[in-house]
Each structure stands twice: as structure tokens, then as C-alpha cells.
PDB file of N, CA and C in Angstrom:
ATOM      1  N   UNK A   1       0.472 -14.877 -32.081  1.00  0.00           N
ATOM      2  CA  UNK A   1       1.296 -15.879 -31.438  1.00  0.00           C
ATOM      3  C   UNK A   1       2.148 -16.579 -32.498  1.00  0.00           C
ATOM      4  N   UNK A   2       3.601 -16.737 -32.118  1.00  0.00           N
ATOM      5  CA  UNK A   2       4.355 -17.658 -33.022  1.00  0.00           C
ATOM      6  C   UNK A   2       4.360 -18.635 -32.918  1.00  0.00           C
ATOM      7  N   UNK A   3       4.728 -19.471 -34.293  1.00  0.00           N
ATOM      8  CA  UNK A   3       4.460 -21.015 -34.285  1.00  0.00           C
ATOM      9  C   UNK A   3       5.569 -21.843 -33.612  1.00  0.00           C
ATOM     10  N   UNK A   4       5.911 -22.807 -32.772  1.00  0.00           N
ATOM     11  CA  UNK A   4       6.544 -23.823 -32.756  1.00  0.00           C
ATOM     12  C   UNK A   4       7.930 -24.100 -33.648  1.00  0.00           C
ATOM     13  N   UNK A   5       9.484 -23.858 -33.396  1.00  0.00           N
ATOM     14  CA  UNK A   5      10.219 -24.167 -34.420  1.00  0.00           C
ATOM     15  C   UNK A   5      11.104 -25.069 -33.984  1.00  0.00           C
ATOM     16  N   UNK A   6      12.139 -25.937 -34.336  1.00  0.00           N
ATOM     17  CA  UNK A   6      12.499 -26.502 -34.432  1.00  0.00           C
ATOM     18  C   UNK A   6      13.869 -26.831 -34.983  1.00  0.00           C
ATOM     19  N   UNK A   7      14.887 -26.346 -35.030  1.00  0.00           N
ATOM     20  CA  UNK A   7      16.059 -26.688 -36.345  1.00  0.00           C
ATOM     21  C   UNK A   7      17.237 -27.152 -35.964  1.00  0.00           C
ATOM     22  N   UNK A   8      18.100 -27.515 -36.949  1.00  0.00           N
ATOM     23  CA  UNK A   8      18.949 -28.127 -36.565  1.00  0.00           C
ATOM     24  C   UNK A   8      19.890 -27.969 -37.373  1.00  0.00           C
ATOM     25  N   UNK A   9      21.157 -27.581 -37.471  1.00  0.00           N
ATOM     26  CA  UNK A   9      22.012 -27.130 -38.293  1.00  0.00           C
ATOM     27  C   UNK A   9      23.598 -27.460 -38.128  1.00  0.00           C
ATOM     28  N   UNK A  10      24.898 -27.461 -38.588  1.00  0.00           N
ATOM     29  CA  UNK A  10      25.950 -27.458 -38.455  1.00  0.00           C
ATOM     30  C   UNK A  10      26.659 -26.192 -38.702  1.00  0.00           C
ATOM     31  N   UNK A  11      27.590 -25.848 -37.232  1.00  0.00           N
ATOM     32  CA  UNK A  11      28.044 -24.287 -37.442  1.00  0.00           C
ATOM     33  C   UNK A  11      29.270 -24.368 -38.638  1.00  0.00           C
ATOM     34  N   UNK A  12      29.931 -23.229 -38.708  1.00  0.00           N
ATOM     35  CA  UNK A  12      30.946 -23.404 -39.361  1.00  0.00           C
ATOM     36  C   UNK A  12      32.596 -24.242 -38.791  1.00  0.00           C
ATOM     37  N   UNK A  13      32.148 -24.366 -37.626  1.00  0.00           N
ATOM     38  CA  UNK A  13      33.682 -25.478 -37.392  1.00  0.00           C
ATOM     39  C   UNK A  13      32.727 -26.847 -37.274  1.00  0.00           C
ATOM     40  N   UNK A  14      31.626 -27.044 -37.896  1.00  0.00           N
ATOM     41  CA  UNK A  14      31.378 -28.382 -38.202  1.00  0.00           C
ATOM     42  C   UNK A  14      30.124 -28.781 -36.859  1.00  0.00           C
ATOM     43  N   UNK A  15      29.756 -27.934 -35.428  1.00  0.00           N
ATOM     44  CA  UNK A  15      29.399 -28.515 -34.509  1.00  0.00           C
ATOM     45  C   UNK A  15      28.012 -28.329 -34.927  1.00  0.00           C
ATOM     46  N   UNK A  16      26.951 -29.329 -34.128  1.00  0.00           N
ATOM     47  CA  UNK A  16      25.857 -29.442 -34.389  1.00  0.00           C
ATOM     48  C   UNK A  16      25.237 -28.477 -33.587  1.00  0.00           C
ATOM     49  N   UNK A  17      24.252 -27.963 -34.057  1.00  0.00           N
ATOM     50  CA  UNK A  17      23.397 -27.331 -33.007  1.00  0.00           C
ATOM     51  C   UNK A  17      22.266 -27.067 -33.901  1.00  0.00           C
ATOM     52  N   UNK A  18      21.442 -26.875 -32.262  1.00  0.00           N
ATOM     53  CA  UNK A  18      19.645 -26.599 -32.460  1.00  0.00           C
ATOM     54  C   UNK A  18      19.357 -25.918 -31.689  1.00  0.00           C
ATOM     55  N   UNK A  19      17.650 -24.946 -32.756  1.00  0.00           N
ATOM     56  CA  UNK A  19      17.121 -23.811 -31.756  1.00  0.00           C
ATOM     57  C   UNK A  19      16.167 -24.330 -31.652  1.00  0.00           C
ATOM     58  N   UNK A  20      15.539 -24.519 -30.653  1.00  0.00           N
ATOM     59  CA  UNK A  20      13.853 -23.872 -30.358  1.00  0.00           C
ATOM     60  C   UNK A  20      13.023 -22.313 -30.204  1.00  0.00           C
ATOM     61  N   UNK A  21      12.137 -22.166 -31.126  1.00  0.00           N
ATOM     62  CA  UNK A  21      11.330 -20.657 -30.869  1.00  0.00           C
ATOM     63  C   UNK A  21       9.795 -21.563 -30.302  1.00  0.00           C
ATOM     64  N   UNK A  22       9.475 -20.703 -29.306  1.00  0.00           N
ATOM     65  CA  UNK A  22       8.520 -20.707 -28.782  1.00  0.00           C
ATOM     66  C   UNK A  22       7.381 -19.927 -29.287  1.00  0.00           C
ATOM     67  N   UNK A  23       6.076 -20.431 -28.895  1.00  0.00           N
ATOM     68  CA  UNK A  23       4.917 -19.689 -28.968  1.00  0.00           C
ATOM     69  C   UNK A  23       4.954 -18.172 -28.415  1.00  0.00           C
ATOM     70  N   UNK A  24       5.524 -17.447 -28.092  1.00  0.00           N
ATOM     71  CA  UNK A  24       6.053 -16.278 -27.921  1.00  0.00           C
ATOM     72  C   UNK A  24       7.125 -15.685 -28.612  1.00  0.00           C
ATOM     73  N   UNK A  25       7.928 -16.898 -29.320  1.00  0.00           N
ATOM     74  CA  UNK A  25       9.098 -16.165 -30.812  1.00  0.00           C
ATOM     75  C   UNK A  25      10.012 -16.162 -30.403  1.00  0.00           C
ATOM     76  N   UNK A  26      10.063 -16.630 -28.848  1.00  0.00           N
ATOM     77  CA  UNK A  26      11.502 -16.726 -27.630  1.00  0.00           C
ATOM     78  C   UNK A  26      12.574 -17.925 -28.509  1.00  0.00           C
ATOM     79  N   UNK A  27      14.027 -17.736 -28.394  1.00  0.00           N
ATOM     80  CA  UNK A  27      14.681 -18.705 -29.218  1.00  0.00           C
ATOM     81  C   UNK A  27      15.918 -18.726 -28.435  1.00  0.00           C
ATOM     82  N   UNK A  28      15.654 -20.076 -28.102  1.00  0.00           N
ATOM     83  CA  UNK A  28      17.328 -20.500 -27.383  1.00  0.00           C
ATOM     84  C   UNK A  28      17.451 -21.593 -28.621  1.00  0.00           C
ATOM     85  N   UNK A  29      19.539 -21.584 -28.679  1.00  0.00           N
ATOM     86  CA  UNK A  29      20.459 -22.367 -28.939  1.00  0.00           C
ATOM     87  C   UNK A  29      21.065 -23.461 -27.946  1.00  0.00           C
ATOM     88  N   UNK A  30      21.672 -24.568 -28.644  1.00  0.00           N
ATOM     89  CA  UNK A  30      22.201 -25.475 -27.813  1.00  0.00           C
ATOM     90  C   UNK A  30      23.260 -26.125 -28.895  1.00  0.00           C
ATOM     91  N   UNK A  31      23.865 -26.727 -28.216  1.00  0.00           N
ATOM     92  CA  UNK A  31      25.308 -27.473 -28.892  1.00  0.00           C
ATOM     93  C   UNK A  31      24.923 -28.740 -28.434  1.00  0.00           C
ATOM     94  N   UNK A  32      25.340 -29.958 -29.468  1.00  0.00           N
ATOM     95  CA  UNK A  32      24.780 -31.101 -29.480  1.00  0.00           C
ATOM     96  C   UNK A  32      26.139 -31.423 -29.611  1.00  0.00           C
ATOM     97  N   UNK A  33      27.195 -31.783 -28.880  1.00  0.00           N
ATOM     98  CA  UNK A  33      28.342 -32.710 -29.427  1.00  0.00           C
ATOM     99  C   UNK A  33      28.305 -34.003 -30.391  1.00  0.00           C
ATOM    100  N   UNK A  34      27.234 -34.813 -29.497  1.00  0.00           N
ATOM    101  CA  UNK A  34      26.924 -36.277 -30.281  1.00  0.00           C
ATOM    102  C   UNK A  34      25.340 -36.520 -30.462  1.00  0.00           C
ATOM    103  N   UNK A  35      24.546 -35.914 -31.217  1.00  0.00           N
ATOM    104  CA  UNK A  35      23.680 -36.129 -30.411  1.00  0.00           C
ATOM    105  C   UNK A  35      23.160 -37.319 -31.552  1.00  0.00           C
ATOM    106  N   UNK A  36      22.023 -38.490 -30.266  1.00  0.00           N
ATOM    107  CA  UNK A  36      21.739 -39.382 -30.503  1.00  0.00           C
ATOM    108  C   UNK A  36      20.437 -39.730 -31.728  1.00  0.00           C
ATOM    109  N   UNK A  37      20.599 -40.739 -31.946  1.00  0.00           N
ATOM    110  CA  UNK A  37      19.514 -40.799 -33.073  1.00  0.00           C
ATOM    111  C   UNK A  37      18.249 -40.615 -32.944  1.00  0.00           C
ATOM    112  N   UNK A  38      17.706 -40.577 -31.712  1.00  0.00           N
ATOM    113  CA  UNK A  38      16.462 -40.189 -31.097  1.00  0.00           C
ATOM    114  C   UNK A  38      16.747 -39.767 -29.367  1.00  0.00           C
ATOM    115  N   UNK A  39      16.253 -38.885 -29.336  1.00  0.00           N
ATOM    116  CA  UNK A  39      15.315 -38.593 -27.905  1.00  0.00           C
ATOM    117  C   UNK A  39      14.113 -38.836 -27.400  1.00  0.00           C
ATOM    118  N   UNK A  40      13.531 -40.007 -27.952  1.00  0.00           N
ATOM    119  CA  UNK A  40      12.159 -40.610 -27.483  1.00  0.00           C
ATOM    120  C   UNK A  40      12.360 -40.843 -25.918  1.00  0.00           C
ATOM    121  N   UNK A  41      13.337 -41.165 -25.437  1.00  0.00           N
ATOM    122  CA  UNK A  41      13.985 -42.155 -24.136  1.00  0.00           C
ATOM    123  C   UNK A  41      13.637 -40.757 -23.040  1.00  0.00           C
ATOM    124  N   UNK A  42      14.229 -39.710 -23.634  1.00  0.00           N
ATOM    125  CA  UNK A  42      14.156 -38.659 -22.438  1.00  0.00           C
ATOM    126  C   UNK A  42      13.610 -38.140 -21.994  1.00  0.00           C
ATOM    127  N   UNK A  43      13.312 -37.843 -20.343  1.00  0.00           N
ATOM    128  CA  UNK A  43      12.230 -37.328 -19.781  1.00  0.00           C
ATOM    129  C   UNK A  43      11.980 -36.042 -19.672  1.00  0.00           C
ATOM    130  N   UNK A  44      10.647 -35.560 -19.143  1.00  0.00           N
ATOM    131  CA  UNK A  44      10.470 -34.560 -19.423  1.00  0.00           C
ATOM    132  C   UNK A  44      11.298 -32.763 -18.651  1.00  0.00           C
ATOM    133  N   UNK A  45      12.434 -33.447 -17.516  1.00  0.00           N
ATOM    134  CA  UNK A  45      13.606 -32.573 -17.421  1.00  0.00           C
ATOM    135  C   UNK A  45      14.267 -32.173 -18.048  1.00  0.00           C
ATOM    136  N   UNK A  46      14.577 -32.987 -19.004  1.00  0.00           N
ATOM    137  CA  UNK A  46      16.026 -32.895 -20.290  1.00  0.00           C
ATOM    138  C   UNK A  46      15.974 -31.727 -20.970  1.00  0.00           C
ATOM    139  N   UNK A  47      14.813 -31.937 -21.716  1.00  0.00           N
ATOM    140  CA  UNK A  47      14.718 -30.550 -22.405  1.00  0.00           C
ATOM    141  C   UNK A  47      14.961 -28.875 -22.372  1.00  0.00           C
ATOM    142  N   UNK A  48      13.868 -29.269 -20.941  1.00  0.00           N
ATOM    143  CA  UNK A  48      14.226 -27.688 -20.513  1.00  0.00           C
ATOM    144  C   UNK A  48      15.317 -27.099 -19.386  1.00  0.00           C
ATOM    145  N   UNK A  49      16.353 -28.330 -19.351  1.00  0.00           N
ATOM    146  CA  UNK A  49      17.671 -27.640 -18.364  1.00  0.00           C
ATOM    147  C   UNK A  49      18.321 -25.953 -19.094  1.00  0.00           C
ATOM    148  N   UNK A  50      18.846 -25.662 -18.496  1.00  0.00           N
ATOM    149  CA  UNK A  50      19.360 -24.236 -18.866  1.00  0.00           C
ATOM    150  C   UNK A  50      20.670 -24.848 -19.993  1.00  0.00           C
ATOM    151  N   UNK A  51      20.867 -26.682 -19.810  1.00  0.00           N
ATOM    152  CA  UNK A  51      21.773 -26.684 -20.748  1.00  0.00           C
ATOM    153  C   UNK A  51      21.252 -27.448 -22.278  1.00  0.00           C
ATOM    154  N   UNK A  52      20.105 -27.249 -22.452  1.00  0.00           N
ATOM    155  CA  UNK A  52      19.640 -27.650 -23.704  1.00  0.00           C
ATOM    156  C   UNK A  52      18.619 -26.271 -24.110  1.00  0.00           C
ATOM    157  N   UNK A  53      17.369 -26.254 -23.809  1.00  0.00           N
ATOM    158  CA  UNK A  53      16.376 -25.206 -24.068  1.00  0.00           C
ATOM    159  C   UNK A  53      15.419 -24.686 -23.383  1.00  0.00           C
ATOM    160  N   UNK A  54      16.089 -23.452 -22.392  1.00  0.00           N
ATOM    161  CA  UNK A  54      15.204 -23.502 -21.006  1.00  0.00           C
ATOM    162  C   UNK A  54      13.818 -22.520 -21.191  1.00  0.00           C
ATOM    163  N   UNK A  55      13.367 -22.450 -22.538  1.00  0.00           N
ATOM    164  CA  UNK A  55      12.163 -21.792 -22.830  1.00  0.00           C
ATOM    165  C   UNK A  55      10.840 -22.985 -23.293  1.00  0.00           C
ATOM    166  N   UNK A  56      11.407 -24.354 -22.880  1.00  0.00           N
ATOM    167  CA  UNK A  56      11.044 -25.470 -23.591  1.00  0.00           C
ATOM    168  C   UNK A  56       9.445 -25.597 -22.206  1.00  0.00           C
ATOM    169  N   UNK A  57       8.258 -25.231 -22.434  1.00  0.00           N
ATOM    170  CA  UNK A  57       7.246 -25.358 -21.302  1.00  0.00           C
ATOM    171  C   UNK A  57       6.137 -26.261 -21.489  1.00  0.00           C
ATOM    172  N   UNK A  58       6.483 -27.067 -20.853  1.00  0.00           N
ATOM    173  CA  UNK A  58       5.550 -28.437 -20.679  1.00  0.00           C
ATOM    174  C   UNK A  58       5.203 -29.592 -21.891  1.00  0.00           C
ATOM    175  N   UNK A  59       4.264 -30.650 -21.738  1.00  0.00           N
ATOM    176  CA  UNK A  59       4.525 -31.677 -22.537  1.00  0.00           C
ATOM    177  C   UNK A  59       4.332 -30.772 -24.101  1.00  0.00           C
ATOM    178  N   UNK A  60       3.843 -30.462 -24.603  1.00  0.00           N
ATOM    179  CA  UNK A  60       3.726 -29.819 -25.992  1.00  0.00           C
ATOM    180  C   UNK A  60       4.682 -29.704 -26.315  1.00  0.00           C
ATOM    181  N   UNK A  61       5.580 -28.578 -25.650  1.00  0.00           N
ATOM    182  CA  UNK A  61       6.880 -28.200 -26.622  1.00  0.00           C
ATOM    183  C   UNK A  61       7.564 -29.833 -26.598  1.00  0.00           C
ATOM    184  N   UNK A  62       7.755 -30.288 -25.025  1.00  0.00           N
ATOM    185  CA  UNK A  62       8.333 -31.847 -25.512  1.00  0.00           C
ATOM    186  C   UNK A  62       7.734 -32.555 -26.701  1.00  0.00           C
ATOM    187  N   UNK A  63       6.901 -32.793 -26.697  1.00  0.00           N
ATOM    188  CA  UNK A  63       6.452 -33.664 -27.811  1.00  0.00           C
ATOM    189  C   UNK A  63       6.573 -33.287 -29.179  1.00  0.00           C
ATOM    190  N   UNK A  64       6.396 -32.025 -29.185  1.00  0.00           N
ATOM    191  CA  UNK A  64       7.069 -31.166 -31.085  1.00  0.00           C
ATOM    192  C   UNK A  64       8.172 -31.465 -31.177  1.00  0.00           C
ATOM    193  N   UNK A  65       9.200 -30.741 -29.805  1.00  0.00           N
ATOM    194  CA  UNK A  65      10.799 -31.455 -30.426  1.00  0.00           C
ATOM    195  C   UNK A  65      10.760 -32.873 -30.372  1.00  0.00           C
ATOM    196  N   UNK A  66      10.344 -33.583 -29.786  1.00  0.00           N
ATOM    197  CA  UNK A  66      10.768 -34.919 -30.112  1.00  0.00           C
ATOM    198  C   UNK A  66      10.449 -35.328 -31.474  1.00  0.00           C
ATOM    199  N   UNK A  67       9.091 -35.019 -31.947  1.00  0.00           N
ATOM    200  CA  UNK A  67       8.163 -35.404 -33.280  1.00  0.00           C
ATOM    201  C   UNK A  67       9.759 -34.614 -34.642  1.00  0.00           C
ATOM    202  N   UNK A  68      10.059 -33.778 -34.187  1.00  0.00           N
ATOM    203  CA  UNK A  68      10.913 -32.401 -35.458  1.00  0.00           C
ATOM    204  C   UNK A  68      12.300 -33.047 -34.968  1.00  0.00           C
ATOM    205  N   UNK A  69      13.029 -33.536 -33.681  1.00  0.00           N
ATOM    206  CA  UNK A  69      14.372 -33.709 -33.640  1.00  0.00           C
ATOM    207  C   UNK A  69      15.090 -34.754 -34.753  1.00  0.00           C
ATOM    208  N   UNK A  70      14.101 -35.831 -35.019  1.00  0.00           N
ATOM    209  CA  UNK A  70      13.441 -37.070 -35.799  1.00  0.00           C
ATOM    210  C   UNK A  70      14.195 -36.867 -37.363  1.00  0.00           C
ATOM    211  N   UNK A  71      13.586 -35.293 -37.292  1.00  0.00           N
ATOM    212  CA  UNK A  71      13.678 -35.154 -39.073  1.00  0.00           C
ATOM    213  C   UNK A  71      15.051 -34.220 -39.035  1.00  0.00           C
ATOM    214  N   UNK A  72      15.138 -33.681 -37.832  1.00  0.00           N
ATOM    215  CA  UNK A  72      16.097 -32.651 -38.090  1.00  0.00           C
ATOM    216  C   UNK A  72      17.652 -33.281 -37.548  1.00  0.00           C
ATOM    217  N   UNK A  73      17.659 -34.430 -37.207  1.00  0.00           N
ATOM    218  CA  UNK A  73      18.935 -35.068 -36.687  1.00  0.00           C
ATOM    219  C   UNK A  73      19.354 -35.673 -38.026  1.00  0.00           C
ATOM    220  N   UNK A  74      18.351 -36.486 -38.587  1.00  0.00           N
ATOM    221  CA  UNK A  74      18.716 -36.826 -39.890  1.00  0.00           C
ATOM    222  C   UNK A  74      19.490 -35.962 -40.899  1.00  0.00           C
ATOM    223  N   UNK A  75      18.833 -34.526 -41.048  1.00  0.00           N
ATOM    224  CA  UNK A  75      19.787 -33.732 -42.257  1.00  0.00           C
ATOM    225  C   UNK A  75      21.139 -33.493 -42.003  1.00  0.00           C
ATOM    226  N   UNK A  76      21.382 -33.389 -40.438  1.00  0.00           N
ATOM    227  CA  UNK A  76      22.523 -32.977 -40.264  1.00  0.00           C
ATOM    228  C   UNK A  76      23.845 -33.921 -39.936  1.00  0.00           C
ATOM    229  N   UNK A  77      22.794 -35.385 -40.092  1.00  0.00           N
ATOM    230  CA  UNK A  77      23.859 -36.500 -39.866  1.00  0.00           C
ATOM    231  C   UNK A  77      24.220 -36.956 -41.169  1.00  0.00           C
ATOM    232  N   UNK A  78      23.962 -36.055 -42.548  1.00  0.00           N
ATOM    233  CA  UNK A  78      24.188 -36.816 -44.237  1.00  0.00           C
ATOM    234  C   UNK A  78      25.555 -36.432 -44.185  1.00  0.00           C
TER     235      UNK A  78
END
């Protein structure tokens, strides 16, 4: 089983984006136009719409990205 990932990166025209890999190694992308300094606030729909990370399954994966978005919003906001 694969571990839990998390990342967060800037493409080459500058836009933000993040993957999630799942405990199965499954990996969706998403585009973050603005994204906010935390997602503590958001419920547990947000995540897994087809327009953020629709491999995102139940409170666990919520709670890793929220715990990893934390560290990974930071690198990409220097």
C-alpha cells in the first residue's frame, strides 16, 4: 500500500497547484488560483469535488491534507 502524499508546487507560467496520491498511488492534480492560507474552515465536501481531488476518501485523507496543505502553501507562497 502507498503512503499518503501531499504537494504543492508552481507550474511554469507561475500557477499554483497540488497533487494528492492515495493509499492506492491514485494521483489527482488541481489548480489553486488563490489559494488561502489555511483550509482548516472547509468541510468535508470540498476536498473531494471532481474540482479539487476526487480520490480524496473520508476524514483521513481530509485531515493529512489539511495537517501537509499548512506546510505546503507556505513554500509556494516565498
Amino acid at each position: 500500500m502507498a503512503r499518503l502524499k501531499f504537494e504543492m508546487w508552481k507550474d511554469g507560467d507561475g500557477n499554483i497547484m497540488s497533487r494528492f496520491t492515495d493509499g492506492k498511488g491514485r494521483s489527482t492534480d488541481s489548480y489553486w488560483c488563490g489559494p488561502p492560507e489555511s483550509i482548516d474552515h472547509v468541510g468535508p465536501e470540498y476536498l473531494p469535488q471532481r474540482h479539487r481531488h476526487p480520490n480524496v476518501r473520508g476524514g483521513r485523507h481530509i485531515e493529512f491534507i489539511k495537517r501537509q496543505y499548512k506546510i505546503e502553501v507556505a513554500k509556494v507562497r516565498v
